[in-house]
Protein backbone atom coordinates (compact mmCIF):
# COMPACT_ATOMS: atom_id res chain seq x y z
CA UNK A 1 -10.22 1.94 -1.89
CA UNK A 2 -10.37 5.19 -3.71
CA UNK A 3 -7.49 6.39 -5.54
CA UNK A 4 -7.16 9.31 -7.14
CA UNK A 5 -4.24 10.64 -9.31
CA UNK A 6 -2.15 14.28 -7.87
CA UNK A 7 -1.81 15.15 -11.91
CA UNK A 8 -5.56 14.02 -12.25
CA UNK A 9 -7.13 15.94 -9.25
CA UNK A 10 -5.00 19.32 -10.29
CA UNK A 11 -6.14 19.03 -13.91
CA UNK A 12 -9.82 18.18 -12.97
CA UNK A 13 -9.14 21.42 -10.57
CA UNK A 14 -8.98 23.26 -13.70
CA UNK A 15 -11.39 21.55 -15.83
CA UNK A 16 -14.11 22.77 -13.44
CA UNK A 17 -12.81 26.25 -12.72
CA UNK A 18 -13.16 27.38 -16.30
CA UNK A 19 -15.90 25.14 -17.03
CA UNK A 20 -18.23 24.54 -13.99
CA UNK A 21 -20.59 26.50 -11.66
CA UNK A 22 -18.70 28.20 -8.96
CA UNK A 23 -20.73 25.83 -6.25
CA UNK A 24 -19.10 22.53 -8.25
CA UNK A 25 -15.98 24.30 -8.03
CA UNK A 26 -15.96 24.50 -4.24
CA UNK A 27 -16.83 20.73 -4.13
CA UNK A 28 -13.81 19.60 -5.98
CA UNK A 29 -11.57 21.38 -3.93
CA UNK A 30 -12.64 20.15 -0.65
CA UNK A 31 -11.65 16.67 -1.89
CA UNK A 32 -10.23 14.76 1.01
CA UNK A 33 -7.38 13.45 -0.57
CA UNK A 34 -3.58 11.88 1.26
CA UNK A 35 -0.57 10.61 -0.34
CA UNK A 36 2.86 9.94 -0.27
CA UNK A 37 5.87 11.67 -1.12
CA UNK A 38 7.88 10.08 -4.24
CA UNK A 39 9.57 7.18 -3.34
CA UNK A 40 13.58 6.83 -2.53
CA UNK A 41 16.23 4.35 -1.65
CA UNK A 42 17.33 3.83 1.68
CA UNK A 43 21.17 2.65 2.21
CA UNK A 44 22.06 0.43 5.33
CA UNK A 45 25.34 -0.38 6.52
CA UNK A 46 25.12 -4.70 6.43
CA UNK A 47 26.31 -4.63 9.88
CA UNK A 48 23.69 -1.40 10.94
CA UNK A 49 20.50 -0.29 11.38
CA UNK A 50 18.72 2.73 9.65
CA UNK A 51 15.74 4.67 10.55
CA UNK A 52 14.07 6.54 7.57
CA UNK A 53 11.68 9.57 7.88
CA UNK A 54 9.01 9.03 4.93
CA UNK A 55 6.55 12.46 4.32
CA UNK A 56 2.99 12.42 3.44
CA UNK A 57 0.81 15.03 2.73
CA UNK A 58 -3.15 15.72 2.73
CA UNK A 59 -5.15 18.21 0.56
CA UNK A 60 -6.93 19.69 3.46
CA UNK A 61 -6.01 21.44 6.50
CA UNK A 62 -8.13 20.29 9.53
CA UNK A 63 -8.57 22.20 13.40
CA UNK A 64 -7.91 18.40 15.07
CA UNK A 65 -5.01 15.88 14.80
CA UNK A 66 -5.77 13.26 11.67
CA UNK A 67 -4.48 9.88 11.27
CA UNK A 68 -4.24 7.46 8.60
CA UNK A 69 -3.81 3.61 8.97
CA UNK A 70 -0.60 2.91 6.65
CA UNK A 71 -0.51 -0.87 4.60
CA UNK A 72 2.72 -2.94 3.32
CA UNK A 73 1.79 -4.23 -0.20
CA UNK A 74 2.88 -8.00 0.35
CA UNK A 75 2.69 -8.76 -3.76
CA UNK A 76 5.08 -5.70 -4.01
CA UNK A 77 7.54 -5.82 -1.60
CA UNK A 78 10.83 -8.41 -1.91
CA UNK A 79 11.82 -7.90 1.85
CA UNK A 80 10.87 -10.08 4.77
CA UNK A 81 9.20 -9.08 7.33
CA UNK A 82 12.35 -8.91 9.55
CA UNK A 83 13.93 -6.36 7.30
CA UNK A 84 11.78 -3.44 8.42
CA UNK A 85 9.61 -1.73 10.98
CA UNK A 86 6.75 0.36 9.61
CA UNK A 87 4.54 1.91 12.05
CA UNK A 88 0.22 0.71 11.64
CA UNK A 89 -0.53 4.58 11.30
CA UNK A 90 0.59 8.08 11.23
CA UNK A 91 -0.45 11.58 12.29
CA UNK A 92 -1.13 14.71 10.20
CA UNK A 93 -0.87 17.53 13.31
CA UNK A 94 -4.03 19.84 14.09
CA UNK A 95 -3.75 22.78 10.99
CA UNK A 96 -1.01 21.24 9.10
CA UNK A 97 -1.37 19.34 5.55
CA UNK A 98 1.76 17.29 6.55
CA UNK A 99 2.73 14.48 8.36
CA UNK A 100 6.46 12.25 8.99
CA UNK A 101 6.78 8.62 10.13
CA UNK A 102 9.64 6.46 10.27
CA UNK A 103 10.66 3.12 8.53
CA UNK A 104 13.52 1.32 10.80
CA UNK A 105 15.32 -0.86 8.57
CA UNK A 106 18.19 -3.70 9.37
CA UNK A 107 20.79 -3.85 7.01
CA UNK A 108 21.87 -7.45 7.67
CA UNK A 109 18.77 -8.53 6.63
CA UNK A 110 18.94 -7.29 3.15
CA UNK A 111 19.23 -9.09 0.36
CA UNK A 112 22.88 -8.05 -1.40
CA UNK A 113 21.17 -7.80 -4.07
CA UNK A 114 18.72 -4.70 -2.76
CA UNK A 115 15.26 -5.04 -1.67
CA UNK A 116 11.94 -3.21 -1.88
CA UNK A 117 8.88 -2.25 0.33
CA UNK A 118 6.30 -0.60 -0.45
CA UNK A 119 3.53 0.81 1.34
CA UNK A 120 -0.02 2.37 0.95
CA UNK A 121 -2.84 4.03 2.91
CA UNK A 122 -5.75 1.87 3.74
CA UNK A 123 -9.38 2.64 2.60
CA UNK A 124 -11.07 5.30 4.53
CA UNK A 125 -15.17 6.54 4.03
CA UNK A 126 -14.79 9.34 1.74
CA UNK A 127 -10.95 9.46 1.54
CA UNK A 128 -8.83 9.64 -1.67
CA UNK A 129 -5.37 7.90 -1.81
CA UNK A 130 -2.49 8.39 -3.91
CA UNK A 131 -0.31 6.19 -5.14
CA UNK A 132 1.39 3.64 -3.02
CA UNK A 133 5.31 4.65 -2.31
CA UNK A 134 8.08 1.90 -2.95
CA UNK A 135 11.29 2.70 -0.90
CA UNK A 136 14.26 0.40 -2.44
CA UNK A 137 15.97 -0.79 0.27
CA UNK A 138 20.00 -1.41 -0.38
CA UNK A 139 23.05 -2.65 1.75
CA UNK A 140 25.65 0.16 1.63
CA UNK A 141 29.30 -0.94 2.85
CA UNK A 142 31.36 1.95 4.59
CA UNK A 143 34.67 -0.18 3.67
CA UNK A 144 35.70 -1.14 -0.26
CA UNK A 145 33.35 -3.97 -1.10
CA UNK A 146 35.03 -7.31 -1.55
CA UNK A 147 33.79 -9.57 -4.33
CA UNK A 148 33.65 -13.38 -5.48
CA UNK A 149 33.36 -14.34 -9.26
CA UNK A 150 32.92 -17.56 -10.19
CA UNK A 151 32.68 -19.60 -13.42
CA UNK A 152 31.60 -23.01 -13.40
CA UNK A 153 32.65 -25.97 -15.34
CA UNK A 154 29.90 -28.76 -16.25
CA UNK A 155 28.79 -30.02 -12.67
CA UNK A 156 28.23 -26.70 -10.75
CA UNK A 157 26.26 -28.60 -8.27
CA UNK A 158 30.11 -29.78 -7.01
CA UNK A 159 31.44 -26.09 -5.71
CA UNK A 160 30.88 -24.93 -2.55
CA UNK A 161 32.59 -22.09 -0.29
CA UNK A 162 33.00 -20.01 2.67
CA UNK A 163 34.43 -17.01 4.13
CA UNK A 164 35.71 -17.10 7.72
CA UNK A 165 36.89 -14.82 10.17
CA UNK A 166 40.12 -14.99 12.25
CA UNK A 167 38.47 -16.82 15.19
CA UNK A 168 37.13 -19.44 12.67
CA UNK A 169 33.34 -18.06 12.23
CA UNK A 170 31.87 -18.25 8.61
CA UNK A 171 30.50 -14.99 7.77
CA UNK A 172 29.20 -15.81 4.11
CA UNK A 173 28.87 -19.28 2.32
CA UNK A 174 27.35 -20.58 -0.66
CA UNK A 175 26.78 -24.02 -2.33
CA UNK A 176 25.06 -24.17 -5.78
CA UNK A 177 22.04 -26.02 -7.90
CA UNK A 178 23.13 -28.06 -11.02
CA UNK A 179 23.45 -26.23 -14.15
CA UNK A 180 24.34 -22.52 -12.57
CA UNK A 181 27.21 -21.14 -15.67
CA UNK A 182 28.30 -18.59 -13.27
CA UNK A 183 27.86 -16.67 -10.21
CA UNK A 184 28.80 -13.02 -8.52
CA UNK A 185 28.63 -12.39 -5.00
CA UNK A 186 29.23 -9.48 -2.93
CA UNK A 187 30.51 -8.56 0.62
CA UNK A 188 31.53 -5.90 2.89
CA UNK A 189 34.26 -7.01 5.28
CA UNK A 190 36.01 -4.27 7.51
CA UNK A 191 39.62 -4.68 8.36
CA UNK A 192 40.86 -7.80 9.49
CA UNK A 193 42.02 -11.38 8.69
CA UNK A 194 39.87 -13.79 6.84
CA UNK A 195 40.31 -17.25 5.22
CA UNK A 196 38.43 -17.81 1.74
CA UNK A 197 37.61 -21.84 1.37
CA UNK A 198 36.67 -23.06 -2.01
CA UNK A 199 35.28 -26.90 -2.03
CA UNK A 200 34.64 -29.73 -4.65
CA UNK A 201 32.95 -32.47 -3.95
CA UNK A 202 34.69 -34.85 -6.41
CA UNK A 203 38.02 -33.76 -5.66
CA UNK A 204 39.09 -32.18 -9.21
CA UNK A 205 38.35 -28.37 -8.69
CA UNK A 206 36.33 -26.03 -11.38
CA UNK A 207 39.25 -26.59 -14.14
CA UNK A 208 40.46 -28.23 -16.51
CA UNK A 209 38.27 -31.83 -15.99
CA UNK A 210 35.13 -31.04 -17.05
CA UNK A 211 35.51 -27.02 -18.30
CA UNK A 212 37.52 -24.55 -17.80
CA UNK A 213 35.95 -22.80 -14.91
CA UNK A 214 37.90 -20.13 -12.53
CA UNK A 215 37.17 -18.32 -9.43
CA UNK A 216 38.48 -14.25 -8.87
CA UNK A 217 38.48 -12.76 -5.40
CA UNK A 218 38.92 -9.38 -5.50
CA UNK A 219 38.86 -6.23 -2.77
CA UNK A 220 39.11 -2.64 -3.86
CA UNK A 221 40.40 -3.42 -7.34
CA UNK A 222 42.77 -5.50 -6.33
CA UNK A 223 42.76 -9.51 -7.47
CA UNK A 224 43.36 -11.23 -3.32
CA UNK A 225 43.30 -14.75 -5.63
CA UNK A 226 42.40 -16.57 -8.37
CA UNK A 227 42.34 -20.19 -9.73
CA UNK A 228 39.89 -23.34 -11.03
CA UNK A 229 42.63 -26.34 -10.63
CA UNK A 230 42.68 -27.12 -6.69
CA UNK A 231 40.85 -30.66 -6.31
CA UNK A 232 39.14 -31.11 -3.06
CA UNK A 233 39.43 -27.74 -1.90
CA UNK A 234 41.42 -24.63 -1.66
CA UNK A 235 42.17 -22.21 1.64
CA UNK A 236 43.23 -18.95 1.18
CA UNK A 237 43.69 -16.30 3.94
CA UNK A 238 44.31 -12.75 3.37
CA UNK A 239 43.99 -9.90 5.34
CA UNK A 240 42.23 -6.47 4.77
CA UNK A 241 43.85 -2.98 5.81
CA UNK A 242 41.96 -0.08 3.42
């Protein structure tokens, strides 16, 4: 694949305008050359869908419609497949240097945690490339966020949870690998009721037995309940109304 530098091509531009022969001149600037615009981070509501326009742009101008087969970089992007839709080309219109596609992206199948793609153009007989584009994918809550802090005590592998909704459906869970100190966890619940379940498997909580490990569940700033010392496990229900 051939790919060429914007800052490169530009300076090269120069190089051979004040040093070259006017023909070598001509040469360089009917490099075929496409790339993408800089890349950007997309925000999806968890419970949504987003579609994206991404821009690309080519250094010539041509009298028919172009198109150029577009890549995801597997080794470079963190989301699965299901996270996105990215379409296997797109057009530059007849005398234009500028073309638009769309990515379609699912917030619920984010990772919390944010995700990337990234994308580049595939190789092409006599066609330049620029740099691929990375889009950072992130799950954007239209409600105050809700979170879950958690300190451990020796035998994290014990501590379990789940959030619930008011007809009894878990919405998040978690259960964790030996040796874990700590965890955070995010969500974004709209209004409503919900019941927060803590669980340990040997019946004596995250506190005091074996370390003095807590739990803080928190919405908007505000602390909905905290505690370590509730042996098998521990139901609280709360209800949100931001």
């Amino acid at each position: 694949m051939k790919k060429i530098n914007l800052f490169f091509l530009f300076v090269s531009l120069i190089a051979f305008v004040s040093c070259e022969k006017n023909e070598d001149v001509i040469a360089i600037s009917n490099i075929d050359y496409v790339s993408f615009e800089t890349g950007f981070n997309i925000g999806v509501d968890p419970t949504g869908t987003a579609s994206q326009e991404v821009k690309i742009f080519t250094s010539q101008v041509a009298s028919a419609d172009r198109s150029f087969t577009i890549s995801v970089v597997a080794d470079q992007t963190s989301a699965s497949a299901s996270t996105y839709t990215v379409p296997a080309s797109v057009t530059v219109p007849a005398n234009s240097n500028a073309g638009v596609f769309n990515v379609d992206v699912d917030g619920a199948s984010i990772d919390p945690n944010g995700d990337t793609l990234t994308l580049e153009f595939m190789d092409s007989e006599g066609l330049f490339v620029g740099d691929p584009i990375t889009l950072n994918l992130e799950q954007v809550c239209p409600n105050p966020e809700t979170f879950l802090d958690i300190v451990f005590d020796s035998y994290s592998a014990e501590t379990s949870w789940d959030i619930k909704d008011s007809s009894g459906t878990v919405l998040y869970s978690a259960a964790y690998a030996g040796g874990q100190t700590d965890a955070s966890h995010k969500f974004c619940l709209p209004n409503g009721t919900y019941t927060f379940t803590i669980y340990d498997v040997y019946s004596d909580g995250i506190c005091c037995t074996y370390g003095n490990g807590s739990y803080t569940l928190t919405n908007n700033g505000n602390v909905i309940k905290t505690g370590g010392s509730f042996g098998a496990s521990e139901a609280t229900e709360f209800t949100l109304s931001n």
